[in-house]
C-alpha atoms as a PDB file:
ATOM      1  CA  UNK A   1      10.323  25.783  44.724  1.00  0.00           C
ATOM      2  CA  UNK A   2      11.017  27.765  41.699  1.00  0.00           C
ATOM      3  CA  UNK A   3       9.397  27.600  38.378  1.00  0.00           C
ATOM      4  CA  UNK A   4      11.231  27.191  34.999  1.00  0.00           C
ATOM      5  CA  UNK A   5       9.607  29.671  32.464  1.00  0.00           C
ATOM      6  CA  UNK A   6      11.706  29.701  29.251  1.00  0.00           C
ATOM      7  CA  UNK A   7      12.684  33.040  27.639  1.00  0.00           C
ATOM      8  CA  UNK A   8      10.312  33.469  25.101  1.00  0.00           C
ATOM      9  CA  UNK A   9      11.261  33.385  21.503  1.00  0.00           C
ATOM     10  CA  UNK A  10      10.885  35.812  18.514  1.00  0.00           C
ATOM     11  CA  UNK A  11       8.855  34.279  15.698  1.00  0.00           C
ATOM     12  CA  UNK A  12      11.918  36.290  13.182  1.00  0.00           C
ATOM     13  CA  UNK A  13      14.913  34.346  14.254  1.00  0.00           C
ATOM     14  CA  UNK A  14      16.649  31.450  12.510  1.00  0.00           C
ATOM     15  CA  UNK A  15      16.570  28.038  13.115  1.00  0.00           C
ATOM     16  CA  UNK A  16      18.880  25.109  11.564  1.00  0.00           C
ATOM     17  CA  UNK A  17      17.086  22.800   9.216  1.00  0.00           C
ATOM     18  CA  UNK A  18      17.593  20.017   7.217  1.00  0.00           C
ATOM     19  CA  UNK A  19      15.750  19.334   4.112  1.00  0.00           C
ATOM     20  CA  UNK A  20      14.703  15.837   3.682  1.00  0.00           C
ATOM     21  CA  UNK A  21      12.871  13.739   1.380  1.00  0.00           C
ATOM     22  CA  UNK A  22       8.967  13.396   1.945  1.00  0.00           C
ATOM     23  CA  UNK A  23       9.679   9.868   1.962  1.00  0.00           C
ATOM     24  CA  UNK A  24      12.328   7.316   0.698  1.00  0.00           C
ATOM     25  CA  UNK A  25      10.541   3.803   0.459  1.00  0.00           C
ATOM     26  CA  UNK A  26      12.399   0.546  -0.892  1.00  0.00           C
ATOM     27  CA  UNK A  27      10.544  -1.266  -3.227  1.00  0.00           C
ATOM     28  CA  UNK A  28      10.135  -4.772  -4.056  1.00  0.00           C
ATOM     29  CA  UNK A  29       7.473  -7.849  -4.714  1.00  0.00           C
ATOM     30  CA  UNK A  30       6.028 -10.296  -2.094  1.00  0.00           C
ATOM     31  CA  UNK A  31       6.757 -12.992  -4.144  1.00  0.00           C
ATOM     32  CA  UNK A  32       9.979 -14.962  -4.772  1.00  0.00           C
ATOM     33  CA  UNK A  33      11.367 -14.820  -8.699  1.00  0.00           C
ATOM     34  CA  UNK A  34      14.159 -14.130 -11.047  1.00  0.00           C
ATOM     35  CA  UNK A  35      14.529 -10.401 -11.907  1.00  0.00           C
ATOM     36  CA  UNK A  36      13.905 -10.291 -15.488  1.00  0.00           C
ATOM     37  CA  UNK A  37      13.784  -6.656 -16.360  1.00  0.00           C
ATOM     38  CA  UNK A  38      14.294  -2.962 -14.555  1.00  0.00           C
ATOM     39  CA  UNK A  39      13.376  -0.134 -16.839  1.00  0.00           C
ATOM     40  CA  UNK A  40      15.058   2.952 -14.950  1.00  0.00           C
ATOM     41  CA  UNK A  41      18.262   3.563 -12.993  1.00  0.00           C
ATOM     42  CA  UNK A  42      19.502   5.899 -10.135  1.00  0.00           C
ATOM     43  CA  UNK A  43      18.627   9.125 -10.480  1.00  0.00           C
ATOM     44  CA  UNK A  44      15.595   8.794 -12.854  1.00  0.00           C
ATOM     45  CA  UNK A  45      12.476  10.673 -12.329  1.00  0.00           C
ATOM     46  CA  UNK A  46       9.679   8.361 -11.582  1.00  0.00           C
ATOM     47  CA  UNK A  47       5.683   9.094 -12.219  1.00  0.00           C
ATOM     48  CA  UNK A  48       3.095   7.448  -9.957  1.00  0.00           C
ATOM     49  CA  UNK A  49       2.254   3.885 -11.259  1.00  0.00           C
ATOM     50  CA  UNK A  50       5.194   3.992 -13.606  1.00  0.00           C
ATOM     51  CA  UNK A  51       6.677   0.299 -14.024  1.00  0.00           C
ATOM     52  CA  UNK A  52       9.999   0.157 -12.505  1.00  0.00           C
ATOM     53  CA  UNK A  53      11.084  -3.755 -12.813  1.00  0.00           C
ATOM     54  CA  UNK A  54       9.471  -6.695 -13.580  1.00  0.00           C
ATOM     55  CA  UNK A  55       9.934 -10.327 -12.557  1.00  0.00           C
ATOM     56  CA  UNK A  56      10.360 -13.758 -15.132  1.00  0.00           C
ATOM     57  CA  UNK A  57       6.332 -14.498 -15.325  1.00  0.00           C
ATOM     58  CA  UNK A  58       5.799 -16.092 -18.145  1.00  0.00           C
ATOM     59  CA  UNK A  59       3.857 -19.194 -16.934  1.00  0.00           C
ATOM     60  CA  UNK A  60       1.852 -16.681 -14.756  1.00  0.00           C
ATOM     61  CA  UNK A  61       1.000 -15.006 -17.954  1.00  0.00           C
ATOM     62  CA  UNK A  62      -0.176 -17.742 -19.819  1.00  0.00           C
ATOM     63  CA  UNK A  63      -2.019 -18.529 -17.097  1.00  0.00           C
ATOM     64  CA  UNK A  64      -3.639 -15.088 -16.866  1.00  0.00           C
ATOM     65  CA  UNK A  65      -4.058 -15.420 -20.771  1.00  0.00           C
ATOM     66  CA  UNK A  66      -6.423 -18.993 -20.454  1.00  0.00           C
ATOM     67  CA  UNK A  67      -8.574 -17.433 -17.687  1.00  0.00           C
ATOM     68  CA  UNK A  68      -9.122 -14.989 -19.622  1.00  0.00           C
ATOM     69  CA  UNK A  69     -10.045 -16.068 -22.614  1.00  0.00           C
ATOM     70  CA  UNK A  70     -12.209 -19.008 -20.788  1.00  0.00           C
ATOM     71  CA  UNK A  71     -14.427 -15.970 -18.679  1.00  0.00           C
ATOM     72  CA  UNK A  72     -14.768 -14.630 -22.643  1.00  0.00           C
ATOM     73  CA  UNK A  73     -16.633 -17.542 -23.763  1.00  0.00           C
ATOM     74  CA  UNK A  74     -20.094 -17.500 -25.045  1.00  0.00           C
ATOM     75  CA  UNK A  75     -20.616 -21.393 -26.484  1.00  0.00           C
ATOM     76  CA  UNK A  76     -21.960 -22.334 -23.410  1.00  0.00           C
ATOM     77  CA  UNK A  77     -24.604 -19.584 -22.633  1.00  0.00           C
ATOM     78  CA  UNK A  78     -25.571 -19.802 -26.082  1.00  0.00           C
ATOM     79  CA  UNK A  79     -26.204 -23.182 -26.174  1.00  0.00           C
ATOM     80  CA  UNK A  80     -28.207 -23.291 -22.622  1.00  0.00           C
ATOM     81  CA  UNK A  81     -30.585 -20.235 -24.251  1.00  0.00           C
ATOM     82  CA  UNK A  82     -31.354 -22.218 -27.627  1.00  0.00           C
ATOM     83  CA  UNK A  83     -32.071 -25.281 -25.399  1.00  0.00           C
ATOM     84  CA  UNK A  84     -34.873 -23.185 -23.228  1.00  0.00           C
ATOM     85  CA  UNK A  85     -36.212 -21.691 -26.906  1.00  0.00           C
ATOM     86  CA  UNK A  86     -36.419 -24.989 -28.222  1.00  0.00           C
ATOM     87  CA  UNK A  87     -37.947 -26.253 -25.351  1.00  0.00           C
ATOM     88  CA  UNK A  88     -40.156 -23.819 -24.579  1.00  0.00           C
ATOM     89  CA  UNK A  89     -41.890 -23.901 -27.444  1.00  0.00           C
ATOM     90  CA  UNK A  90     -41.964 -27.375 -27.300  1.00  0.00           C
ATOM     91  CA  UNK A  91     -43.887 -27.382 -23.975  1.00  0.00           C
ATOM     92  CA  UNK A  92     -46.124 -24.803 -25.193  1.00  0.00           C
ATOM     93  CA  UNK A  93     -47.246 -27.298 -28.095  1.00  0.00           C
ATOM     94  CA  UNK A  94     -47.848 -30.383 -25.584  1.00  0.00           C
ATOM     95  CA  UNK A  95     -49.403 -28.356 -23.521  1.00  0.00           C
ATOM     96  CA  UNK A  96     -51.993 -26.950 -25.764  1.00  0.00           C
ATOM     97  CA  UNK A  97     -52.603 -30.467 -27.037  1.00  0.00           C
ATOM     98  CA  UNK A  98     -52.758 -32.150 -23.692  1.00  0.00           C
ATOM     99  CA  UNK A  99     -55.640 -29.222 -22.585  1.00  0.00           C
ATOM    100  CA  UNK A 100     -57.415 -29.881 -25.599  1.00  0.00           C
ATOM    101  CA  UNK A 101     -57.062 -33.782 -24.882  1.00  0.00           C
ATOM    102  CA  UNK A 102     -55.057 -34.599 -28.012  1.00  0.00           C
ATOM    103  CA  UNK A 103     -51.985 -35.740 -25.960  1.00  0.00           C
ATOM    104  CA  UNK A 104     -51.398 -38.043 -22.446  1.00  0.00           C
ATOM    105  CA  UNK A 105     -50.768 -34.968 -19.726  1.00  0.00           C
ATOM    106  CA  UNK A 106     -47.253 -37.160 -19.063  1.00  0.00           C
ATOM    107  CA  UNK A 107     -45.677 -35.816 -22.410  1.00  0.00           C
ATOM    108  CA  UNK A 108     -46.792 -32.442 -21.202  1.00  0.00           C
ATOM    109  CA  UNK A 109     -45.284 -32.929 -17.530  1.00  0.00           C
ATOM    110  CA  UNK A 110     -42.263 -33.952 -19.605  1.00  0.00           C
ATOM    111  CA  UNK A 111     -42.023 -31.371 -22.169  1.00  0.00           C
ATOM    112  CA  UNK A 112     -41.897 -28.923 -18.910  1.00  0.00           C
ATOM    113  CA  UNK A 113     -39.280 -30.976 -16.828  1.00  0.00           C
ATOM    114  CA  UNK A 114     -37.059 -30.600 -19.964  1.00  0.00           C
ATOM    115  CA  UNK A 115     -37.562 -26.506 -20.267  1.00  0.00           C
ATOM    116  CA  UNK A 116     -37.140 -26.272 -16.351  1.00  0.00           C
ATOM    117  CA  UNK A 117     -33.707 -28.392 -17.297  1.00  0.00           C
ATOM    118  CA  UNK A 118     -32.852 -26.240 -19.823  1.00  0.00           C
ATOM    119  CA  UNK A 119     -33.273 -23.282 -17.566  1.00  0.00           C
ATOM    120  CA  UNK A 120     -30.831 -24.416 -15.029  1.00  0.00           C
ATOM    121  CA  UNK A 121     -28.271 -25.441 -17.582  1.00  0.00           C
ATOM    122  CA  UNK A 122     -28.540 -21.879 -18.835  1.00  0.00           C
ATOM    123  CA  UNK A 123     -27.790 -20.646 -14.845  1.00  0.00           C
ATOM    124  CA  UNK A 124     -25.268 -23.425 -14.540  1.00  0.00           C
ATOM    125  CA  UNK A 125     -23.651 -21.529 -17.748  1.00  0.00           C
ATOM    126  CA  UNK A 126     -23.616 -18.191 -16.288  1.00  0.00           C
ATOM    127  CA  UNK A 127     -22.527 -19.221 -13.711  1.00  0.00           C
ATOM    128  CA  UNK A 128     -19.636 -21.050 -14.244  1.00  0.00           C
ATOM    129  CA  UNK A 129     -18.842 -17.796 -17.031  1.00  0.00           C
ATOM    130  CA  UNK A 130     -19.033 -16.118 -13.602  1.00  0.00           C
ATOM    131  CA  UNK A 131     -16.446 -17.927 -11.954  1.00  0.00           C
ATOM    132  CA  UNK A 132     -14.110 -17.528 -15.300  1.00  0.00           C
ATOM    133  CA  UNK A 133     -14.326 -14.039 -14.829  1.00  0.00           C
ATOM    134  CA  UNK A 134     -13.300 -14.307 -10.953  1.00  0.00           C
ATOM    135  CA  UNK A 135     -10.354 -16.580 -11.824  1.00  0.00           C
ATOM    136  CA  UNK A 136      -9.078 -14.208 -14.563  1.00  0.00           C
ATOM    137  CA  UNK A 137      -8.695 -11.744 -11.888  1.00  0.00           C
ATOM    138  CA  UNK A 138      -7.548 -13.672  -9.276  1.00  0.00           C
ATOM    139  CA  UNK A 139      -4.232 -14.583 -12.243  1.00  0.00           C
ATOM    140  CA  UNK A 140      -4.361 -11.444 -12.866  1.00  0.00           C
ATOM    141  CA  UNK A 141      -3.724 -10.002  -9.561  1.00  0.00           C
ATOM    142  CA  UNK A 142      -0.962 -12.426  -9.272  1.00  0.00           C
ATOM    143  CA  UNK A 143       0.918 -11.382 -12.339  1.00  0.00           C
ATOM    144  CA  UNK A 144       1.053  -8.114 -10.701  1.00  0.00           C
ATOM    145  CA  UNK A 145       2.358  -8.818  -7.763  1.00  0.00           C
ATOM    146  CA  UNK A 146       5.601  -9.719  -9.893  1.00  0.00           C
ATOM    147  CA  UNK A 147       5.693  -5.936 -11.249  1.00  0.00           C
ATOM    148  CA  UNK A 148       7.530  -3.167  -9.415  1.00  0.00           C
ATOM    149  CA  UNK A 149       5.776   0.236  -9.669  1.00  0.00           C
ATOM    150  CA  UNK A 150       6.481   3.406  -8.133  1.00  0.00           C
ATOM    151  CA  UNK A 151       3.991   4.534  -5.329  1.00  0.00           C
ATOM    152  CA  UNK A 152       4.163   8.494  -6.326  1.00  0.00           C
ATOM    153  CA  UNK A 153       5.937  10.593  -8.386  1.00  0.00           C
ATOM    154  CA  UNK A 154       9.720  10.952  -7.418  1.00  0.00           C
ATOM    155  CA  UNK A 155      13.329  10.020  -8.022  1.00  0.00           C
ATOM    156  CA  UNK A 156      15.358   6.978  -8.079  1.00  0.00           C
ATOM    157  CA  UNK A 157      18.082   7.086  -5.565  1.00  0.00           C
ATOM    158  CA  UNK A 158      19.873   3.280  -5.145  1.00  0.00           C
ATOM    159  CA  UNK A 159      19.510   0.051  -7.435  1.00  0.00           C
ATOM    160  CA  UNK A 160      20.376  -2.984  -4.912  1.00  0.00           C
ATOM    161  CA  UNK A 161      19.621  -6.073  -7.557  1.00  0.00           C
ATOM    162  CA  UNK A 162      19.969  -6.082 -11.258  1.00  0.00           C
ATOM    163  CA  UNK A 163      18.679  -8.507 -14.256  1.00  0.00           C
ATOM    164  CA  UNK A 164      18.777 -12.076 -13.461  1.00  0.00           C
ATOM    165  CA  UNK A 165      19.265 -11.837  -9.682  1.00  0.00           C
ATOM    166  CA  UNK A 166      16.438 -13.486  -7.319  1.00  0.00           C
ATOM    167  CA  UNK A 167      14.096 -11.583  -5.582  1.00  0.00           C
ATOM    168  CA  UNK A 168      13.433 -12.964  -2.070  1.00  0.00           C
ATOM    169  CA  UNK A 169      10.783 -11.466   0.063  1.00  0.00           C
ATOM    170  CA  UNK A 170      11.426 -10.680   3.751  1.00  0.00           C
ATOM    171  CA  UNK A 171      11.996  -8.813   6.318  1.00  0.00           C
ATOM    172  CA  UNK A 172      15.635  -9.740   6.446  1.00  0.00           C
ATOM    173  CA  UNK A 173      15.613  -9.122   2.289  1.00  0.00           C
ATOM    174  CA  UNK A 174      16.501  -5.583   0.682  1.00  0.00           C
ATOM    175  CA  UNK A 175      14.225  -4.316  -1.872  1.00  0.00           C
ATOM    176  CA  UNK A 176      15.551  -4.046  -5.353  1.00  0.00           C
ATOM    177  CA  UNK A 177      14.878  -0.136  -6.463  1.00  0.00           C
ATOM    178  CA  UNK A 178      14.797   3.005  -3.475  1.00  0.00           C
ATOM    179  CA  UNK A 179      12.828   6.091  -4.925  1.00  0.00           C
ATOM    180  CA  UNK A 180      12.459   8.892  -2.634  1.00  0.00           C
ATOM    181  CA  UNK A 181       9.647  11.684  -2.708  1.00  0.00           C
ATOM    182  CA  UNK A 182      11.202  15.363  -3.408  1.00  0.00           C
ATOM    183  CA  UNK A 183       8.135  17.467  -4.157  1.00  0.00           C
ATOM    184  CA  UNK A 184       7.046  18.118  -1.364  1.00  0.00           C
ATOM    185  CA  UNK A 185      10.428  18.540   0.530  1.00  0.00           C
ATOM    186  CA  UNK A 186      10.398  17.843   4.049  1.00  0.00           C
ATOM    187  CA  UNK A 187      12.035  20.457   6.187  1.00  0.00           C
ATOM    188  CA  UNK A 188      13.033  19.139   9.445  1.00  0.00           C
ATOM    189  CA  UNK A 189      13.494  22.597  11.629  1.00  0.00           C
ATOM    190  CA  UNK A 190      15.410  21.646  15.094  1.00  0.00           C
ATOM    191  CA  UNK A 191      14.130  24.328  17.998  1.00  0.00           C
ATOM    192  CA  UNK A 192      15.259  25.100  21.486  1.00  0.00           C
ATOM    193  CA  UNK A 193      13.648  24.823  24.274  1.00  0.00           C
ATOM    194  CA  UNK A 194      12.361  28.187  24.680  1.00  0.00           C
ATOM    195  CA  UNK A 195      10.890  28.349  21.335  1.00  0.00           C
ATOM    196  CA  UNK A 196       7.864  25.769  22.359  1.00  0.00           C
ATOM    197  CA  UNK A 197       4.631  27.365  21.534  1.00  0.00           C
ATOM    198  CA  UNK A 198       5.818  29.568  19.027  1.00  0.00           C
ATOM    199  CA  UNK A 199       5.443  27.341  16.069  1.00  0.00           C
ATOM    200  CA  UNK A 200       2.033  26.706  14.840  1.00  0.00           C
ATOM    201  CA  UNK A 201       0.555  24.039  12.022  1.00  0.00           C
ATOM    202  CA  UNK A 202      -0.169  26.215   8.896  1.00  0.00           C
ATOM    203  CA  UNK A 203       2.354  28.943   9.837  1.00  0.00           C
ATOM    204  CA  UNK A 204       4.594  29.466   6.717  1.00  0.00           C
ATOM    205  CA  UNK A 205       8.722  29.672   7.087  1.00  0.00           C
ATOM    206  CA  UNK A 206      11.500  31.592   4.685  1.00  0.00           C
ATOM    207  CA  UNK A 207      13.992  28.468   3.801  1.00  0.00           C
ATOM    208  CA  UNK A 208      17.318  29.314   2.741  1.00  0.00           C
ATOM    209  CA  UNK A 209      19.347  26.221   1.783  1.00  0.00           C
ATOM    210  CA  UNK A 210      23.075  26.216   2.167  1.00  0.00           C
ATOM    211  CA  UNK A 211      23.506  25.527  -1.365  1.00  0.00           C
ATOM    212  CA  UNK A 212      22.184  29.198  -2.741  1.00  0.00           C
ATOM    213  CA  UNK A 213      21.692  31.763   0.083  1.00  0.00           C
ATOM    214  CA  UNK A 214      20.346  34.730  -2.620  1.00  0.00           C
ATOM    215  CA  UNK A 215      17.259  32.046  -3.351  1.00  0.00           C
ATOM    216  CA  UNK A 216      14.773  31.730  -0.731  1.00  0.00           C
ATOM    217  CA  UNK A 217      11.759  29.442  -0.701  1.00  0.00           C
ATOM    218  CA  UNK A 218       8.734  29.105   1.500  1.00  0.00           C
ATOM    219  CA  UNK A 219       7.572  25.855   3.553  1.00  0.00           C
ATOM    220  CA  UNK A 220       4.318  25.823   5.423  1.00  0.00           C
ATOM    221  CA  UNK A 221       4.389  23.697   8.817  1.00  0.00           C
ATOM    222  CA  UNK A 222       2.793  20.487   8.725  1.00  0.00           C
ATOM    223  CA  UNK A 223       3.312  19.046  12.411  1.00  0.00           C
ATOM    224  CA  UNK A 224       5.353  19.814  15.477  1.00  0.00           C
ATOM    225  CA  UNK A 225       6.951  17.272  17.956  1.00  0.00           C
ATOM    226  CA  UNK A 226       5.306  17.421  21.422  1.00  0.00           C
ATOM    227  CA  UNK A 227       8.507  15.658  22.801  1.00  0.00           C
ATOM    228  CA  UNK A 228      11.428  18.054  24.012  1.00  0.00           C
ATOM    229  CA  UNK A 229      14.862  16.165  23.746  1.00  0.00           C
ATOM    230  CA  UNK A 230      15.930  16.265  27.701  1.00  0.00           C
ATOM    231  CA  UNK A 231      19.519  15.686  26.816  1.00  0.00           C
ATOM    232  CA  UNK A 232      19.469  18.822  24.061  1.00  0.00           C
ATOM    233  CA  UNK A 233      16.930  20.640  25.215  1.00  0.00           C
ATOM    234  CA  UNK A 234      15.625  20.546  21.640  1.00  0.00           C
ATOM    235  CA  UNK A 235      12.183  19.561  19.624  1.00  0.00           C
ATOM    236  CA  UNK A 236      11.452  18.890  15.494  1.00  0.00           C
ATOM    237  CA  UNK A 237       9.049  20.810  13.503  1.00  0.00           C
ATOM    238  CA  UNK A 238       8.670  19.949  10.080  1.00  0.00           C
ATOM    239  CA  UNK A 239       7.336  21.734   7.095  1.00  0.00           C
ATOM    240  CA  UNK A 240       6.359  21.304   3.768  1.00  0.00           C
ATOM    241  CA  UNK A 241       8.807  22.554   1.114  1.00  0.00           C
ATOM    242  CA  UNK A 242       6.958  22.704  -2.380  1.00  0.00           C
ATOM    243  CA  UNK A 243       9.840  21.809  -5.057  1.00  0.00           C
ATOM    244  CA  UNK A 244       7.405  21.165  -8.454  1.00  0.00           C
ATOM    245  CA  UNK A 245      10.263  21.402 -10.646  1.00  0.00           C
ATOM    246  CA  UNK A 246      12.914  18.971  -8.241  1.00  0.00           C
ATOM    247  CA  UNK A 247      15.592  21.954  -8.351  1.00  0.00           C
ATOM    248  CA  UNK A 248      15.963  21.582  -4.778  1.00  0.00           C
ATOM    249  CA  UNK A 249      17.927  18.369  -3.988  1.00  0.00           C
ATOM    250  CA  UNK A 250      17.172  17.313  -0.755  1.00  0.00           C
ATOM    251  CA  UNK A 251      19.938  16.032   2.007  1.00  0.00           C
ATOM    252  CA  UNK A 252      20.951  19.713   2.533  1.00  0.00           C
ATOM    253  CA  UNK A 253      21.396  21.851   5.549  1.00  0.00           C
ATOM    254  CA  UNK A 254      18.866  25.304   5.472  1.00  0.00           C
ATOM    255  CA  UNK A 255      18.280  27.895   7.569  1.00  0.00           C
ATOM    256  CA  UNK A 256      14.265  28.939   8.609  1.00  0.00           C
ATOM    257  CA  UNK A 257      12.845  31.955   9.623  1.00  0.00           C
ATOM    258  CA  UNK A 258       9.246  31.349  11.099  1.00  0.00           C
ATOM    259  CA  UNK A 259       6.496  34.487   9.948  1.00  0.00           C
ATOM    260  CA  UNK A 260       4.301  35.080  12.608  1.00  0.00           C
ATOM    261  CA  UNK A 261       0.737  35.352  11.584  1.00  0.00           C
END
């Protein structure tokens, strides 16, 4: 039986590429509102964290507001501490007297019951400050699930809902803003067959995009797809195009040259 062994391929020829997007995401909010507000618009560049849209949430921020202000309260603590002062130092009093057999030990055994009360009302205090705090961030966590920000730093690319539309999770549901990533590019580099084993992660590529052939650019690979296409007798590599200033629009067709190393 005869063996196939594939011509073997020079690490200086050209491939056909594509150069993608790292990633395109659409974003929305897993909860259901009106769509009070979006703050950019296709074809905006986006920074990491950067608001996009918000939702209506004004109860949820007057909700976020109280807990807040109730996990800022002192009365209570305050209150439980001058309690144990006062009633420490009355305890200390009764119980001097009752040693020196001024006083019945009873007002002494009650003069410390009322400090040990005092102390737990001063726990009870912090504690219930405690769960203040925890409930302020629990409202708080929910107000932000009803604001849209971007994931990295990249560029708008479709609105799909505007101002006063509803926002309805799901999988069936679009998002309402699309913001792809575009530095770093993604190069997808299609290979024949007899290429395999030529490509390897870290090896750096010559791009030449369709748009400008007298610019070149370099892309280091990133991965390489261990499945061969049967019906093409083709497989993927892709590469990492760094584009810091975005003047390389992705969605164009490139031509790679691999360097050997």
């Amino acid at each position: 039986m005869a063996i196939f062994t594939p011509a073997p391929s020079s690490a200086t020829d050209s491939y056909d590429c594509l150069i993608e997007p790292a990633q395109t995401v659409e974003l929305g909010t897993p909860v259901s509102g009106l769509l009070e507000r979006v703050t950019v618009k296709r074809g905006d560049k986006v920074a990491r964290n950067e608001v996009l849209a918000t939702l209506e949430s004004h109860a949820e921020q007057t909700a976020a507001d109280l807990a807040r202000y109730k996990s800022q309260l002192n009365g209570p603590t305050e209150l439980a501490q001058s309690k144990i002062e006062f009633s420490q130092r009355k305890f200390d009093r009764r119980h001097e007297m009752s040693e020196a057999k001024l006083m019945a030990k009873q007002e002494s055994d009650d003069a410390e019951s009322e400090l040990k009360q005092a102390q737990a009302e001063l726990t009870e205090a912090k504690e219930n400050r405690e769960v203040a705090r925890l409930d302020y961030l629990h409202e708080a966590s929910q107000l932000n699930l009803r604001t849209i920000r971007s994931p990295f730093d990249g560029v708008v690319v479709d609105q799909m809902m505007w101002p006063g539309e509803i926002v309805e999770p799901g999988a069936s549901k679009h998002g309402v803003l699309k913001v792809a990533q575009l530095n770093p590019l993604r190069v997808r580099v299609v290979m024949p067959l007899r290429a395999f084993g030529t490509p390897r992660s870290g090896m750096t590529a010559t791009v030449v995009s369709e748009l400008d052939s007298s610019t070149t650019y370099t892309a280091t690979i990133s991965s390489i797809d261990r499945i061969v296409d049967a019906a093409s007798g083709t497989f993927v590599v892709f590469m990492d195009l760094p584009n810091p200033k975005l003047d390389l629009p992705a969605g164009v067709k490139c031509k790679a040259t691999l360097h050997p190393k």
